[in-house]
PDB file of N, CA and C in Angstrom:
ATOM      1  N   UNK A   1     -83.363  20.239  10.487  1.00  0.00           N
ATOM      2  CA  UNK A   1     -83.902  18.924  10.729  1.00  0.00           C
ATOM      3  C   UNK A   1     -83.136  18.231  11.856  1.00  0.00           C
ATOM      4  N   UNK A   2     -81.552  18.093  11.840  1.00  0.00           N
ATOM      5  CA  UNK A   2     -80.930  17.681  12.955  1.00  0.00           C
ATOM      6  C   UNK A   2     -81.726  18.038  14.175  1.00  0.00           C
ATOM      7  N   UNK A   3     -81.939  19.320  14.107  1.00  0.00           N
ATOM      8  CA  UNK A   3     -81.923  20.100  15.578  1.00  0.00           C
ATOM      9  C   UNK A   3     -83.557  19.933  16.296  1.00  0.00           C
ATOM     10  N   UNK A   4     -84.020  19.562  14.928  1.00  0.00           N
ATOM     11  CA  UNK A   4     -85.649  19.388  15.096  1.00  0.00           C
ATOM     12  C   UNK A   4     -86.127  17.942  15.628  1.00  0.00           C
ATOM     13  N   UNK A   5     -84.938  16.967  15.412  1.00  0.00           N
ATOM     14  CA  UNK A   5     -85.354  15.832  15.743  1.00  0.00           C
ATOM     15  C   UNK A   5     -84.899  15.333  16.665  1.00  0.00           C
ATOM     16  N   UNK A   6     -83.947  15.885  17.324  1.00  0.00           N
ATOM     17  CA  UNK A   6     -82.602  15.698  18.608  1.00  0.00           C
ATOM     18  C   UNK A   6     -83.729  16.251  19.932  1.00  0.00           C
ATOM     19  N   UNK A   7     -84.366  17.405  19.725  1.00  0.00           N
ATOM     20  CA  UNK A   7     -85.352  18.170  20.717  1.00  0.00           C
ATOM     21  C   UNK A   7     -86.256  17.714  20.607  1.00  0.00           C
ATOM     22  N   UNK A   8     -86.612  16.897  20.071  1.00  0.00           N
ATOM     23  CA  UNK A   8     -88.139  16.025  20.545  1.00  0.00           C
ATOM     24  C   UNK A   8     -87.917  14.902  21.772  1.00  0.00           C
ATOM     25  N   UNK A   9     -86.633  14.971  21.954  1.00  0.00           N
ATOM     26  CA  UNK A   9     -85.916  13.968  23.217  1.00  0.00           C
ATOM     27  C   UNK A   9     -86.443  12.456  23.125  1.00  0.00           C
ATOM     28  N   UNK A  10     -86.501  11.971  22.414  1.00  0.00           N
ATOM     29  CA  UNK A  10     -87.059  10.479  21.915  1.00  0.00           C
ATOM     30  C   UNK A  10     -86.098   9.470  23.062  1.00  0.00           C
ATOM     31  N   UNK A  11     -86.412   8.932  23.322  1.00  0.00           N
ATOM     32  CA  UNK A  11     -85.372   8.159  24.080  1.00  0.00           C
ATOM     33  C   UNK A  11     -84.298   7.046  23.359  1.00  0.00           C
ATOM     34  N   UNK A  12     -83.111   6.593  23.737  1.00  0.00           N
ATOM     35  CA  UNK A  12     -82.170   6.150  22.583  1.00  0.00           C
ATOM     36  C   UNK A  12     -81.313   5.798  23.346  1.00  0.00           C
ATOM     37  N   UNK A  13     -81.289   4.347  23.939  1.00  0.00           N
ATOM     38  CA  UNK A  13     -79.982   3.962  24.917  1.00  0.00           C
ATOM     39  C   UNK A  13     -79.221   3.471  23.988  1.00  0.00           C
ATOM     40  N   UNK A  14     -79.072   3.163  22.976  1.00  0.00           N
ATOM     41  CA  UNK A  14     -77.925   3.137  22.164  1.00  0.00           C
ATOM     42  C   UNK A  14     -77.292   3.956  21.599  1.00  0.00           C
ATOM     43  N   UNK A  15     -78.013   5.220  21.872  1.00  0.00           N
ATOM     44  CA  UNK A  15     -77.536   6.384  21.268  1.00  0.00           C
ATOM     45  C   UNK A  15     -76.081   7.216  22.296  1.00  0.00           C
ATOM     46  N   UNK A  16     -75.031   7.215  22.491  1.00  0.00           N
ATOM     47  CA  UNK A  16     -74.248   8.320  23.153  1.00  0.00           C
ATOM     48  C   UNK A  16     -75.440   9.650  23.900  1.00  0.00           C
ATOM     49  N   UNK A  17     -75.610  10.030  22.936  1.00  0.00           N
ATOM     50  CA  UNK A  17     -76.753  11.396  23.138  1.00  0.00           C
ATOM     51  C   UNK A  17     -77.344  10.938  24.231  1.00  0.00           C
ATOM     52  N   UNK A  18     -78.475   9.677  23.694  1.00  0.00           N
ATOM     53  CA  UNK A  18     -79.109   9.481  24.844  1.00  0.00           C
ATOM     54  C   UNK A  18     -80.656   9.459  23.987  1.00  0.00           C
ATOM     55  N   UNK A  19     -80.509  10.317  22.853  1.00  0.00           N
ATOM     56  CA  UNK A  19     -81.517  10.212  21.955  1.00  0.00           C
ATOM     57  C   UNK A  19     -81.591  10.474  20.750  1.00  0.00           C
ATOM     58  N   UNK A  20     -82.956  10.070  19.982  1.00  0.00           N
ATOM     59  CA  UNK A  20     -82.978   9.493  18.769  1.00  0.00           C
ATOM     60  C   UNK A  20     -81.846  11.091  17.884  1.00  0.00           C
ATOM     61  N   UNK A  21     -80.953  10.837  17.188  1.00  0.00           N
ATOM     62  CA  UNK A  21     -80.855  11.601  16.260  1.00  0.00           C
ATOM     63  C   UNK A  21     -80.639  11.214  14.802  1.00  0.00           C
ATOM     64  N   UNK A  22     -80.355  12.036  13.866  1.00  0.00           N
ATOM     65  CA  UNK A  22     -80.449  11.682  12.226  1.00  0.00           C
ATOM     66  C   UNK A  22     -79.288  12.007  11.843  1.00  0.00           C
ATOM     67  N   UNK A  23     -78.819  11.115  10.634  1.00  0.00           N
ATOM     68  CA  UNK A  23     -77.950  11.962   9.553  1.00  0.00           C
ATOM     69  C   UNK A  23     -78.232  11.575   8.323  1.00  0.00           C
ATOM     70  N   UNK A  24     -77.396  12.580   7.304  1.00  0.00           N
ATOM     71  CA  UNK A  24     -78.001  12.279   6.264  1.00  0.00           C
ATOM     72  C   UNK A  24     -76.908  12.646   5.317  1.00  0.00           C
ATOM     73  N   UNK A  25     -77.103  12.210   3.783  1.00  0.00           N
ATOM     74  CA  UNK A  25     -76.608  11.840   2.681  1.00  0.00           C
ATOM     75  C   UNK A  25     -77.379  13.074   1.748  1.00  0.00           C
ATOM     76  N   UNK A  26     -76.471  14.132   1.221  1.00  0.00           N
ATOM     77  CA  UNK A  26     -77.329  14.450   0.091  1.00  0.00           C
ATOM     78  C   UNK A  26     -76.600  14.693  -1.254  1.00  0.00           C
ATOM     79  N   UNK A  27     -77.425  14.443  -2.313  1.00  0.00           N
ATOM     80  CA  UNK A  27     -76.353  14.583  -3.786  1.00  0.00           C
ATOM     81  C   UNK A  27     -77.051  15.601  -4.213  1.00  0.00           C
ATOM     82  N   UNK A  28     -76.947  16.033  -5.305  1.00  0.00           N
ATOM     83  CA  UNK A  28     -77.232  17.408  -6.137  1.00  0.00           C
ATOM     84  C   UNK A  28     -77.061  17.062  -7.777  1.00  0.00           C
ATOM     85  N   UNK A  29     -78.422  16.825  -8.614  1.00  0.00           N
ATOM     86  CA  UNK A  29     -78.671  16.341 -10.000  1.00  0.00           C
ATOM     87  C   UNK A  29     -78.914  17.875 -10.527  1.00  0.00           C
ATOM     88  N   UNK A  30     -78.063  17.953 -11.426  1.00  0.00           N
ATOM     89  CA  UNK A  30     -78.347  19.429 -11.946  1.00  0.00           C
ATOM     90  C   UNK A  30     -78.280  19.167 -13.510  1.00  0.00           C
ATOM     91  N   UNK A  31     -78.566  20.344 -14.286  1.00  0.00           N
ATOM     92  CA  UNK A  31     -78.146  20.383 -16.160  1.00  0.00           C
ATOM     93  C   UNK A  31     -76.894  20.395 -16.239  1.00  0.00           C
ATOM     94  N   UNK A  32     -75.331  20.619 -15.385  1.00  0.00           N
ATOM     95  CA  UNK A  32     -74.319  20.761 -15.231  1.00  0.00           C
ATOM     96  C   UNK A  32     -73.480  19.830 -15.043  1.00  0.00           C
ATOM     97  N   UNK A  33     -74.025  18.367 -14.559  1.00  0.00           N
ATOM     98  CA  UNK A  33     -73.316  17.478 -13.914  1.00  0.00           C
ATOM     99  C   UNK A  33     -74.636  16.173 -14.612  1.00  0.00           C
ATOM    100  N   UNK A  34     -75.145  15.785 -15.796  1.00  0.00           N
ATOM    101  CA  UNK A  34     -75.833  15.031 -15.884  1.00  0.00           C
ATOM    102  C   UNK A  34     -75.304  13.799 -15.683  1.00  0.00           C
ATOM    103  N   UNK A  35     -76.117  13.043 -14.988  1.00  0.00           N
ATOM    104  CA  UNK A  35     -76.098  11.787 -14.575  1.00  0.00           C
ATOM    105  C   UNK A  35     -77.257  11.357 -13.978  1.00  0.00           C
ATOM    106  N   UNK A  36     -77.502   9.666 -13.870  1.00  0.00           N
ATOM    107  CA  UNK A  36     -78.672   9.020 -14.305  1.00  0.00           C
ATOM    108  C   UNK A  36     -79.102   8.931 -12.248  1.00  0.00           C
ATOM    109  N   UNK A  37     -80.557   8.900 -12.673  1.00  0.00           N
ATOM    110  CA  UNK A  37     -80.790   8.993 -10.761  1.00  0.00           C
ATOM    111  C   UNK A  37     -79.992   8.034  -9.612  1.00  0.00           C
ATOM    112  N   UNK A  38     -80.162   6.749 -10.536  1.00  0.00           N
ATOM    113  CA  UNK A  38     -79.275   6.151  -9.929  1.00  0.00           C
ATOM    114  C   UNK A  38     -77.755   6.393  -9.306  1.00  0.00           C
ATOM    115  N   UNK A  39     -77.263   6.842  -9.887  1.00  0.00           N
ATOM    116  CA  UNK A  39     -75.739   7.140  -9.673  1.00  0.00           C
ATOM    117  C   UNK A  39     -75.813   8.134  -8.766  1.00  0.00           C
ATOM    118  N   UNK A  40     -76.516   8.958  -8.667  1.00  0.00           N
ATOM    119  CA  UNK A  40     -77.450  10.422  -7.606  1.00  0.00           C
ATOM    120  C   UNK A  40     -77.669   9.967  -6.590  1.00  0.00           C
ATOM    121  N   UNK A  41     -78.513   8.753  -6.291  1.00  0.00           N
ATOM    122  CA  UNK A  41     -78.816   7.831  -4.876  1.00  0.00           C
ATOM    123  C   UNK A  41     -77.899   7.027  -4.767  1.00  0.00           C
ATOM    124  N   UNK A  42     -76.678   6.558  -5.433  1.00  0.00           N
ATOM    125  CA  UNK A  42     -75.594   6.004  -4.923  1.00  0.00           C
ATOM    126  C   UNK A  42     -74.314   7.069  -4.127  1.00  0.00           C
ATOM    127  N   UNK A  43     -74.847   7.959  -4.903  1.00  0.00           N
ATOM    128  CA  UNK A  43     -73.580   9.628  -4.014  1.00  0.00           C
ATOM    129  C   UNK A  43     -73.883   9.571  -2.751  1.00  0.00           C
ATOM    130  N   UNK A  44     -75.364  10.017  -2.818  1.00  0.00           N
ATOM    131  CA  UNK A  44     -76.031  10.040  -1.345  1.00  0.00           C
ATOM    132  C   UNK A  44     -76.381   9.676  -0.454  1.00  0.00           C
ATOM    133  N   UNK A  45     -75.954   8.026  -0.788  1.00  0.00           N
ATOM    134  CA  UNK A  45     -75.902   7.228  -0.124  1.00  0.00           C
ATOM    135  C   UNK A  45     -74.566   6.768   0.676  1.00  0.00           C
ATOM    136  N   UNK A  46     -73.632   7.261  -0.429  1.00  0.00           N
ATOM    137  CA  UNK A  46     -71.755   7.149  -0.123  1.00  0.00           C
ATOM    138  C   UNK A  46     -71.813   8.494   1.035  1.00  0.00           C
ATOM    139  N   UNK A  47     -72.877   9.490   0.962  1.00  0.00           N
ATOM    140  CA  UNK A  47     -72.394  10.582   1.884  1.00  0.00           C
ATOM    141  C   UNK A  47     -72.904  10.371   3.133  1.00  0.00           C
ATOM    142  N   UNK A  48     -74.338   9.449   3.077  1.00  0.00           N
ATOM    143  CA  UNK A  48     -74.871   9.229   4.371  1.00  0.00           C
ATOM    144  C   UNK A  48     -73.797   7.955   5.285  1.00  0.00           C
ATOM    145  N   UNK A  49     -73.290   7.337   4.679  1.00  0.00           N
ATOM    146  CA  UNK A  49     -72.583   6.437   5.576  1.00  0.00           C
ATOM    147  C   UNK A  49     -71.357   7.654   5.918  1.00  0.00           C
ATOM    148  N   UNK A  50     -70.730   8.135   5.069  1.00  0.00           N
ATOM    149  CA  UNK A  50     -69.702   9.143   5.632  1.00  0.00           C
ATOM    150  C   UNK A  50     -70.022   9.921   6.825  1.00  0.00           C
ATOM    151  N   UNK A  51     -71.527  10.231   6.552  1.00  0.00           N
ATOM    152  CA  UNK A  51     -71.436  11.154   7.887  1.00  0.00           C
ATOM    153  C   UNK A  51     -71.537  10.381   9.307  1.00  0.00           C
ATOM    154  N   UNK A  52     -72.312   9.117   9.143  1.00  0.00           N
ATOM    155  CA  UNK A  52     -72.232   8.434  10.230  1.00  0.00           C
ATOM    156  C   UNK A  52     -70.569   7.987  10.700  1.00  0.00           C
ATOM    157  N   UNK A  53     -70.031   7.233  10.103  1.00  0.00           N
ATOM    158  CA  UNK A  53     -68.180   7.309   9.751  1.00  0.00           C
ATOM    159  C   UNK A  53     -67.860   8.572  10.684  1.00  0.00           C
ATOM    160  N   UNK A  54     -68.022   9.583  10.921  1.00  0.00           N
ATOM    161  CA  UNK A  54     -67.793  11.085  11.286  1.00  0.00           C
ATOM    162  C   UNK A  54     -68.352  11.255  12.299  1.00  0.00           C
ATOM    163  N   UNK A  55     -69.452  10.525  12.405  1.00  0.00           N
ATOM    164  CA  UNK A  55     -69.806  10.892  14.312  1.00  0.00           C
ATOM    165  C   UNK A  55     -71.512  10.939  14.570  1.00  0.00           C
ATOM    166  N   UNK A  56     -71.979  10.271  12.740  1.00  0.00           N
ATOM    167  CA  UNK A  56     -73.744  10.576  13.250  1.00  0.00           C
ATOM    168  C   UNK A  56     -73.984  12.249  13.730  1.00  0.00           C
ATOM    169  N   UNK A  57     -74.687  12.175  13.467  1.00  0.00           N
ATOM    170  CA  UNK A  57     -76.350  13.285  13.919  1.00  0.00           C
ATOM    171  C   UNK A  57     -75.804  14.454  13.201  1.00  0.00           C
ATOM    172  N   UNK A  58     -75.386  14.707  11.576  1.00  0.00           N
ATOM    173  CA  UNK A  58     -74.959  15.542  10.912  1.00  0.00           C
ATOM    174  C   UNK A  58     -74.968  15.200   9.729  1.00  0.00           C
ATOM    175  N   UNK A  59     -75.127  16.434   8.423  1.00  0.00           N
ATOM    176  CA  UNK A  59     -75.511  15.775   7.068  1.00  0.00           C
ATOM    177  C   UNK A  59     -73.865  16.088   6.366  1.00  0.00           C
ATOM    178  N   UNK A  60     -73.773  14.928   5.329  1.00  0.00           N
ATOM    179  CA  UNK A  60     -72.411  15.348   4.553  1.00  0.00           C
ATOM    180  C   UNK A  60     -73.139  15.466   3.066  1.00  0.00           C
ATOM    181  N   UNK A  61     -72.736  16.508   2.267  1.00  0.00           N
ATOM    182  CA  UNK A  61     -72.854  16.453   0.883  1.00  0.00           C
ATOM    183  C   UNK A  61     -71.748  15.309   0.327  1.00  0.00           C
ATOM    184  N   UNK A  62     -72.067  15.104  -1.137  1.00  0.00           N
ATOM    185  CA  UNK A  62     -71.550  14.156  -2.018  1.00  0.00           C
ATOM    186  C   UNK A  62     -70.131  14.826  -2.349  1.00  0.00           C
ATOM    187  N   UNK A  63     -69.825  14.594  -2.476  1.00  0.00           N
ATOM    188  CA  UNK A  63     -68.246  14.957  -3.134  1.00  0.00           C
ATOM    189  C   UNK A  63     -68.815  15.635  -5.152  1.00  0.00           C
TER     190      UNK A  63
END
């Protein structure tokens, strides 16, 4: 997805790049680790600001 959305060359003067790119946040709800969705979209949400924190246009998993 990074790589898919960086090569569509979108234009992005605020961007360093120069264009549009993504990052992203993802958590992982399994039978192993139960917990309520909420707390799931708060991980993944703690990971999407991390990755921006880190440099944007790259995904971080949840801890």
């Amino acid at each position: 997805m990074l790589q898919g959305v960086e090569a569509l060359g979108i234009s992005h003067r605020g961007n360093p790049a120069g264009v549009v790119t993504i990052s992203a946040g993802v958590a992982v709800l399994g039978p192993l680790q139960p917990r309520s969705a909420h707390e799931v979209l708060a991980e993944a949400d703690q990971a999407l600001y991390r990755a921006k924190q880190l440099g944007r246009n790259r995904i971080e998993q949840a801890a």
